[in-house]
N, C-alpha and C. Protein backbone atom coordinates (compact mmCIF):
# COMPACT_ATOMS: atom_id res chain seq x y z
N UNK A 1 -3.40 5.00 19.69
CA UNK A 1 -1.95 5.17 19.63
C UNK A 1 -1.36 4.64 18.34
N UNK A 2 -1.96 3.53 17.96
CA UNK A 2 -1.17 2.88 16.55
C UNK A 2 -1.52 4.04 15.43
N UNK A 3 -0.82 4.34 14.49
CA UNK A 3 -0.64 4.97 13.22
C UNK A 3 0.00 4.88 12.63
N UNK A 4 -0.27 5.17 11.18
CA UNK A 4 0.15 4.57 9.86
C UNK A 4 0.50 5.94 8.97
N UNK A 5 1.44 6.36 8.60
CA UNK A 5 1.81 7.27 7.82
C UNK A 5 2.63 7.49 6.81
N UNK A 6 2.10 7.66 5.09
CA UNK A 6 2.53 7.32 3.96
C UNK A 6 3.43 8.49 3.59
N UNK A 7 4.19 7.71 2.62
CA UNK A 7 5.11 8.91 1.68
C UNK A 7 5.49 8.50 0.76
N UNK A 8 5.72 9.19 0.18
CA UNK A 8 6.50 8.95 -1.29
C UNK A 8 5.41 9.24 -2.56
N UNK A 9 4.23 9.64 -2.36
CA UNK A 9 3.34 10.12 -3.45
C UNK A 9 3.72 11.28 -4.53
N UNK A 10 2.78 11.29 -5.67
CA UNK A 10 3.88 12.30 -6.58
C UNK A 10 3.21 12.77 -7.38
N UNK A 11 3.81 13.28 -8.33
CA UNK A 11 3.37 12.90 -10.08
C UNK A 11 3.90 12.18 -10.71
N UNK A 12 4.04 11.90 -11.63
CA UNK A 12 4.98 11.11 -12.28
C UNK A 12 4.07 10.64 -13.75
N UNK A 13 4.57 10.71 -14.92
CA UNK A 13 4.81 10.36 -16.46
C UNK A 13 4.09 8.80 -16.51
N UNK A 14 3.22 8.54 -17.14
CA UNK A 14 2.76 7.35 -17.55
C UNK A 14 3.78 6.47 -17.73
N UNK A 15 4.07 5.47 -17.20
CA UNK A 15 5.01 4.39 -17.47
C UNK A 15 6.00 4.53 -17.03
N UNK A 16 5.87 5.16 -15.68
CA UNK A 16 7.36 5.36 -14.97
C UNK A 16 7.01 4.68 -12.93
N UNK A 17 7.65 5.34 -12.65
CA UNK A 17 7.62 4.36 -11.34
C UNK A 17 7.28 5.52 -10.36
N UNK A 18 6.90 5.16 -8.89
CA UNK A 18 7.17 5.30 -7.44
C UNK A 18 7.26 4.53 -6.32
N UNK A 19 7.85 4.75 -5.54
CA UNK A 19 7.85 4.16 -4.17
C UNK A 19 7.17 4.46 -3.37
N UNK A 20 6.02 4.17 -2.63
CA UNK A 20 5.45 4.91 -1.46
C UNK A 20 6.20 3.60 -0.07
N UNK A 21 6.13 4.65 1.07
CA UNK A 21 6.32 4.05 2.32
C UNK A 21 5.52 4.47 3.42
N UNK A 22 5.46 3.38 4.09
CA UNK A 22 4.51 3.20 5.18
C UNK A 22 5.21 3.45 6.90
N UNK A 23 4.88 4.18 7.14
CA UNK A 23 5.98 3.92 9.02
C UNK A 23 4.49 4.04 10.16
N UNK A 24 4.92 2.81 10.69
CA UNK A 24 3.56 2.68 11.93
C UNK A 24 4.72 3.23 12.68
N UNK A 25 3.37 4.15 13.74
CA UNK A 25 4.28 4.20 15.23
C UNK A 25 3.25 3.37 16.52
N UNK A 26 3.11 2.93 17.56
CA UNK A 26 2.16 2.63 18.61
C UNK A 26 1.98 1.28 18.53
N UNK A 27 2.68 0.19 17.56
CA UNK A 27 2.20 -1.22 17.84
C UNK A 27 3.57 -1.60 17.07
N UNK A 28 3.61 -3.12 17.63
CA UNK A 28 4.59 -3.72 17.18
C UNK A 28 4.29 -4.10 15.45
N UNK A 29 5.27 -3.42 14.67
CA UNK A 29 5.16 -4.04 13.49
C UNK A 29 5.03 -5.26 13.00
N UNK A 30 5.99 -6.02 12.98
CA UNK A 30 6.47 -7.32 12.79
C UNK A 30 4.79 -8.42 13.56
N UNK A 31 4.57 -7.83 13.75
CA UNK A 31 3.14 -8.79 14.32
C UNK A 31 1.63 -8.79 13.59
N UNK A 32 1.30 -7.76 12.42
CA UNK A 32 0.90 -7.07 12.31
C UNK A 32 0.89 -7.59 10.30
N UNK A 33 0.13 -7.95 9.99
CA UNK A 33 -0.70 -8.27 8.19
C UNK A 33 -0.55 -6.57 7.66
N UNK A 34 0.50 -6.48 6.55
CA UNK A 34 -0.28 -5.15 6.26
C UNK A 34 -0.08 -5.06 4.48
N UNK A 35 -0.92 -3.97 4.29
CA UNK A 35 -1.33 -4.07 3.02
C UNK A 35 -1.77 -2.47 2.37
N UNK A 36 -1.97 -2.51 0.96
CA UNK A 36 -2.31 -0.99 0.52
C UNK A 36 -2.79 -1.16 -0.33
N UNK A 37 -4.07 0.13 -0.27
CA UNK A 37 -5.30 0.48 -1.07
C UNK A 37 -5.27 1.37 -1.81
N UNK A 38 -5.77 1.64 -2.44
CA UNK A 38 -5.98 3.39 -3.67
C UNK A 38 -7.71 3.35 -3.82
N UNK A 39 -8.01 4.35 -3.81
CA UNK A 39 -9.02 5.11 -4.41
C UNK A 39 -9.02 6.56 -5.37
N UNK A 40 -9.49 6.17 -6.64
CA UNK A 40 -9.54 7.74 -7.31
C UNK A 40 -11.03 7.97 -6.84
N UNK A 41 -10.64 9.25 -7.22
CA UNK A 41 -11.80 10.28 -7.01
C UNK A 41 -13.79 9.62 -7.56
N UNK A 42 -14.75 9.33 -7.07
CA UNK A 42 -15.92 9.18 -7.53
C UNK A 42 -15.72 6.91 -7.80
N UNK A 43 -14.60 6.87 -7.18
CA UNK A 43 -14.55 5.33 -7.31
C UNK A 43 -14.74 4.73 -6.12
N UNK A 44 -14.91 3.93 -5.54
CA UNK A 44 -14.86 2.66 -4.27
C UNK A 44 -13.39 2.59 -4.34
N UNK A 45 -12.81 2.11 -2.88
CA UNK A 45 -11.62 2.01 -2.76
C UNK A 45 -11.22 0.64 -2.90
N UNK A 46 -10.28 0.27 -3.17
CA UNK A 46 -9.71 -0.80 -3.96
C UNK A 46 -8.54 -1.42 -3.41
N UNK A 47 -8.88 -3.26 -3.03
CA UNK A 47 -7.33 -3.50 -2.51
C UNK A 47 -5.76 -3.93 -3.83
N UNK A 48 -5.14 -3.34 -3.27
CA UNK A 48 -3.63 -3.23 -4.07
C UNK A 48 -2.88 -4.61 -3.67
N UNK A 49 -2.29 -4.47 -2.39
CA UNK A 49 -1.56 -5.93 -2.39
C UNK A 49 -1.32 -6.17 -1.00
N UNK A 50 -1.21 -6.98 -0.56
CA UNK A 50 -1.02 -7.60 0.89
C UNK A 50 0.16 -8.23 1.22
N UNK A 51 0.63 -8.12 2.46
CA UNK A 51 1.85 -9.03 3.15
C UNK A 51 1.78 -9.61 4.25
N UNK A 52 2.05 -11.02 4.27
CA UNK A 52 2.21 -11.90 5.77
C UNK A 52 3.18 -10.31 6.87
N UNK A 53 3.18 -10.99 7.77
CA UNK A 53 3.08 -10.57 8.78
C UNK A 53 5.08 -10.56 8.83
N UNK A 54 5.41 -11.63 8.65
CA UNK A 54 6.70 -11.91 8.18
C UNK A 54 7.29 -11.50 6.94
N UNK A 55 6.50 -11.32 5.65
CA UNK A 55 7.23 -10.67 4.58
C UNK A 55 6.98 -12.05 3.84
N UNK A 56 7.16 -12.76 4.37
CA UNK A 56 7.16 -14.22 3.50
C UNK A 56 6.50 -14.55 2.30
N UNK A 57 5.00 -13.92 2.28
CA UNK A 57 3.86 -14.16 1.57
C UNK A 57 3.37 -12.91 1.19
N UNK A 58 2.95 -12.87 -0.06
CA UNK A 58 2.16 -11.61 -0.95
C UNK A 58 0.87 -11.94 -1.50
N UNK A 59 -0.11 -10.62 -1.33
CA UNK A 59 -1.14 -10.89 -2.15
C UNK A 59 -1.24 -9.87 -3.02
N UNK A 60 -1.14 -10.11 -4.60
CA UNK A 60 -1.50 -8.82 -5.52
C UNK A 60 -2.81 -9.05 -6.46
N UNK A 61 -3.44 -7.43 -6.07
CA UNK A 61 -4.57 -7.36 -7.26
C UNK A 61 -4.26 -7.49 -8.50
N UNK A 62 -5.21 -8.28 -9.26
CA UNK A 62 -5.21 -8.96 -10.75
C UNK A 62 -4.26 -7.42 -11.58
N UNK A 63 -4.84 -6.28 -11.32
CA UNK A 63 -4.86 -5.08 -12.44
C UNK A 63 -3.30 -5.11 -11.80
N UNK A 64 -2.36 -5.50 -10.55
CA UNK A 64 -1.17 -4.74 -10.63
C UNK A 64 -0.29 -5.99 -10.37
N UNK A 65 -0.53 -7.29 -11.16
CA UNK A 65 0.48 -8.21 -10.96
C UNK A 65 1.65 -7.98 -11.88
N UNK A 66 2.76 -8.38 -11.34
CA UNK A 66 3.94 -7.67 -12.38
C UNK A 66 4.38 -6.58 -12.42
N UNK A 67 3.44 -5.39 -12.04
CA UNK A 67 4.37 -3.76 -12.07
C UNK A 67 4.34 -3.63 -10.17
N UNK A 68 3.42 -4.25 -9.64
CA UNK A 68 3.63 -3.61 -8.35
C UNK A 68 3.99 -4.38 -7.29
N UNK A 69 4.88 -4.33 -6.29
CA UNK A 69 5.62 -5.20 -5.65
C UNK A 69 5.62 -4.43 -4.06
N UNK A 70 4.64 -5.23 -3.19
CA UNK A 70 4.86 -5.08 -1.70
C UNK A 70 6.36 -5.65 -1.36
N UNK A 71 6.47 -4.87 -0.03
CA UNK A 71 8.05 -5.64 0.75
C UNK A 71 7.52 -4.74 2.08
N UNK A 72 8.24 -5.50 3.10
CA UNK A 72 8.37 -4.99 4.71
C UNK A 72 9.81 -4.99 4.74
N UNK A 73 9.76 -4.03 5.47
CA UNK A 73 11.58 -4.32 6.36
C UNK A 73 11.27 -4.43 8.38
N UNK A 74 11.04 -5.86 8.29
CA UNK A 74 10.44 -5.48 10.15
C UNK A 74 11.37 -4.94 11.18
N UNK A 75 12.77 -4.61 10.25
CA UNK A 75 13.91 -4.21 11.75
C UNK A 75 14.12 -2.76 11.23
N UNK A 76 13.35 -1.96 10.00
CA UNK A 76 13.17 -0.65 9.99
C UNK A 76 11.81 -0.13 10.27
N UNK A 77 11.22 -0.93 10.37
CA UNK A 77 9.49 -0.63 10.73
C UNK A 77 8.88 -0.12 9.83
N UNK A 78 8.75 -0.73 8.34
CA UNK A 78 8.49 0.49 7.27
C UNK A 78 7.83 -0.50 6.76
N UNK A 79 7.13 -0.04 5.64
CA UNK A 79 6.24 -1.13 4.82
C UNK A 79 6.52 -0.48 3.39
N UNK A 80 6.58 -0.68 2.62
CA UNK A 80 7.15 -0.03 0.96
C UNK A 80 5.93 -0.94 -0.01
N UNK A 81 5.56 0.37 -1.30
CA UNK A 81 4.84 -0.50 -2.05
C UNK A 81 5.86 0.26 -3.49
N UNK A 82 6.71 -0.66 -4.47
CA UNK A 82 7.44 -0.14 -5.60
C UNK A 82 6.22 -0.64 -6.33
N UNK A 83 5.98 0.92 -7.37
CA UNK A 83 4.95 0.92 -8.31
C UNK A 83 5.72 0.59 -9.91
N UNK A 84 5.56 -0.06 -10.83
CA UNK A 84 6.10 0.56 -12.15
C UNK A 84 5.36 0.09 -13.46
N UNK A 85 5.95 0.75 -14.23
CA UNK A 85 4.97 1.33 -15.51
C UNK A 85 3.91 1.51 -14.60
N UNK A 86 3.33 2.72 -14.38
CA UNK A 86 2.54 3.47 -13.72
C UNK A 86 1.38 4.28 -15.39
N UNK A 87 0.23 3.50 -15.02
CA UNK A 87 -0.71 3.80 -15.59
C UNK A 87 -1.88 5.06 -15.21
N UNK A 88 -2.38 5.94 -16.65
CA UNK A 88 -3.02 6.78 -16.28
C UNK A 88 -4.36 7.01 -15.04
N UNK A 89 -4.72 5.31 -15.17
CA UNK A 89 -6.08 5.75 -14.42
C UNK A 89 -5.82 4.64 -13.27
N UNK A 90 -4.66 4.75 -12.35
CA UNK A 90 -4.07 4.15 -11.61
C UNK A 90 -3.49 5.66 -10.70
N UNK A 91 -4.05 6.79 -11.31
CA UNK A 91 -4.11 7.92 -10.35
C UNK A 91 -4.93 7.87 -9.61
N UNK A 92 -4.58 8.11 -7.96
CA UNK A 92 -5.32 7.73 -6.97
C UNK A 92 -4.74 8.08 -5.95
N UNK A 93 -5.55 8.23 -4.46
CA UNK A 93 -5.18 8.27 -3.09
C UNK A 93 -4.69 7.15 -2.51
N UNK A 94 -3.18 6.59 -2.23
CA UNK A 94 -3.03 5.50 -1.94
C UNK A 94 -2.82 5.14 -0.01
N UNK A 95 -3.36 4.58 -0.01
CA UNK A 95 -3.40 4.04 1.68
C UNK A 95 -2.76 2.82 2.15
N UNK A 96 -1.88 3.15 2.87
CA UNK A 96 -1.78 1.71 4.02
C UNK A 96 -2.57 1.56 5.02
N UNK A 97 -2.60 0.10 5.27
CA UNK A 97 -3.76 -0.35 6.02
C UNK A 97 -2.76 -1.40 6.95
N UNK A 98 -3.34 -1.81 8.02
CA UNK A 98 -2.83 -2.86 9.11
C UNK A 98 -3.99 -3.49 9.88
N UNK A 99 -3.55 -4.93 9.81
CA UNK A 99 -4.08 -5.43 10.75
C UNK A 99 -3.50 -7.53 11.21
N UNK A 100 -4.47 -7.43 12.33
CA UNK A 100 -3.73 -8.97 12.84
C UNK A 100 -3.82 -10.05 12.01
N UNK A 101 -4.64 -9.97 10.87
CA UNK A 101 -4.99 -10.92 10.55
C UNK A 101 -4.50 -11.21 8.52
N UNK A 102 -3.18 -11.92 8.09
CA UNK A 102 -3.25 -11.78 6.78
C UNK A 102 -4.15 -12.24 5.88
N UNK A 103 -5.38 -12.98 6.43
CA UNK A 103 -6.23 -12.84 5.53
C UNK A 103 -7.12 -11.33 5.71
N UNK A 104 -7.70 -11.27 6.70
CA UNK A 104 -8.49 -9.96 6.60
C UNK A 104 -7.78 -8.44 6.38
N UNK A 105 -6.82 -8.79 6.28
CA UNK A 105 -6.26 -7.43 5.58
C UNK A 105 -6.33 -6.88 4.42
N UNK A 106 -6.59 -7.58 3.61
CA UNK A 106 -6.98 -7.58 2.06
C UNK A 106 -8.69 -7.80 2.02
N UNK A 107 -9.27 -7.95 3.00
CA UNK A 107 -10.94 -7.89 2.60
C UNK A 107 -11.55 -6.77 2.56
N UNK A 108 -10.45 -5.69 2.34
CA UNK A 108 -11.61 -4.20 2.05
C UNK A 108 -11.31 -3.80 3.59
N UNK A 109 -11.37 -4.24 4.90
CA UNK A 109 -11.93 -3.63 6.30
C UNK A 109 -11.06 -3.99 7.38
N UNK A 110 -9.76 -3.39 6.92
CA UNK A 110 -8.65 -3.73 8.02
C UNK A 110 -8.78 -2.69 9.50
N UNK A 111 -8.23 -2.94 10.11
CA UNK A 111 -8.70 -2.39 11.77
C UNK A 111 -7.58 -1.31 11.39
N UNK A 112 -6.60 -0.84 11.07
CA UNK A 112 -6.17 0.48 10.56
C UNK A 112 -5.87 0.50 9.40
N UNK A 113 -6.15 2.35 9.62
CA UNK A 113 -5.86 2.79 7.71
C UNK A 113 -4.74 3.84 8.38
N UNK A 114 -3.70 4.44 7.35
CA UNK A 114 -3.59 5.36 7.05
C UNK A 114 -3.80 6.83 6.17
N UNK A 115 -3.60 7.66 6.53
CA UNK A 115 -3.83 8.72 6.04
C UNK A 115 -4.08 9.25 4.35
N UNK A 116 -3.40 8.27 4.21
CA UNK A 116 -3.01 8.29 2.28
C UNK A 116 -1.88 9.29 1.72
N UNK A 117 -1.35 9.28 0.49
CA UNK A 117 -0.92 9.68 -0.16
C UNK A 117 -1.32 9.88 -1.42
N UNK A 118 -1.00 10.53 -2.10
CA UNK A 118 -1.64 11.36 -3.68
C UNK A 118 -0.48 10.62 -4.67
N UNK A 119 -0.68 9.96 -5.67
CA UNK A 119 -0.26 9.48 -6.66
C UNK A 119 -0.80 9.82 -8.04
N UNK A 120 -0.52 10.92 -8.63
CA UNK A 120 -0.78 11.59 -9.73
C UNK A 120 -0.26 10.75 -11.21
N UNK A 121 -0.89 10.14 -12.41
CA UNK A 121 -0.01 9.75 -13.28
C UNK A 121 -0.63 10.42 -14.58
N UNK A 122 0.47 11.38 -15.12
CA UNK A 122 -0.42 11.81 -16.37
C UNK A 122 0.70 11.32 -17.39
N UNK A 123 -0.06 11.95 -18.88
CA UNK A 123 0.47 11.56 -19.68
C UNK A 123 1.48 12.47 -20.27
């Protein structure tokens, strides 16, 4: 029943921005570590950044400290990742992921994924 479903993927110009968003339906949000991944094509998938359960606390990968910024809204049920200066080889399938635990949400093997979204960045 729980699911995770992204939006806001694109194209978009080297050094410009997007928003992707996250909407679970089937479990209580607000209870719930969540976080987002990318994989390009012929690569291993890769964690992006993590959030307490509350919003309180962030975890960001080394390559996107400074341009990329997790946030929750727990009384809209949404999870948002704002991308900027958006780099070429930072094109990728981006995923939200959930789970109970804010540390294991960021270890690569959260108990849900979503579907992904396409984040195109050319030059």
């Amino acid at each position: 029943q729980l699911q995770l479903v992204e939006s806001g993927g694109g194209s978009v110009q080297a050094g410009g921005s997007l928003k992707l968003s996250c909407v679970p339906s089937g479990f209580i949000f607000s209870t719930y570590a969540m976080a987002w991944y990318r994989q390009a094509p012929g690569k291993e998938r890769e964690h992006v950044s993590s959030i307490s359960e509350s919003g309180t606390t962030s975890i960001d990968a080394d390559s996107v400290k400074g341009r990329f910024t997790i946030s929750r809204d727990n009384v809209k049920n949404t999870l948002y990742l704002q991308m900027n200066s958006l780099k070429i080889e930072e094109t990728a399938m981006y995923y939200c992921a959930a789970d109970y635990s804010f540390r294991r949400v960021g270890l690569g093997s959260p108990s849900y994924w979503g579907q992904g979204t396409q984040v195109t960045v050319s030059s």
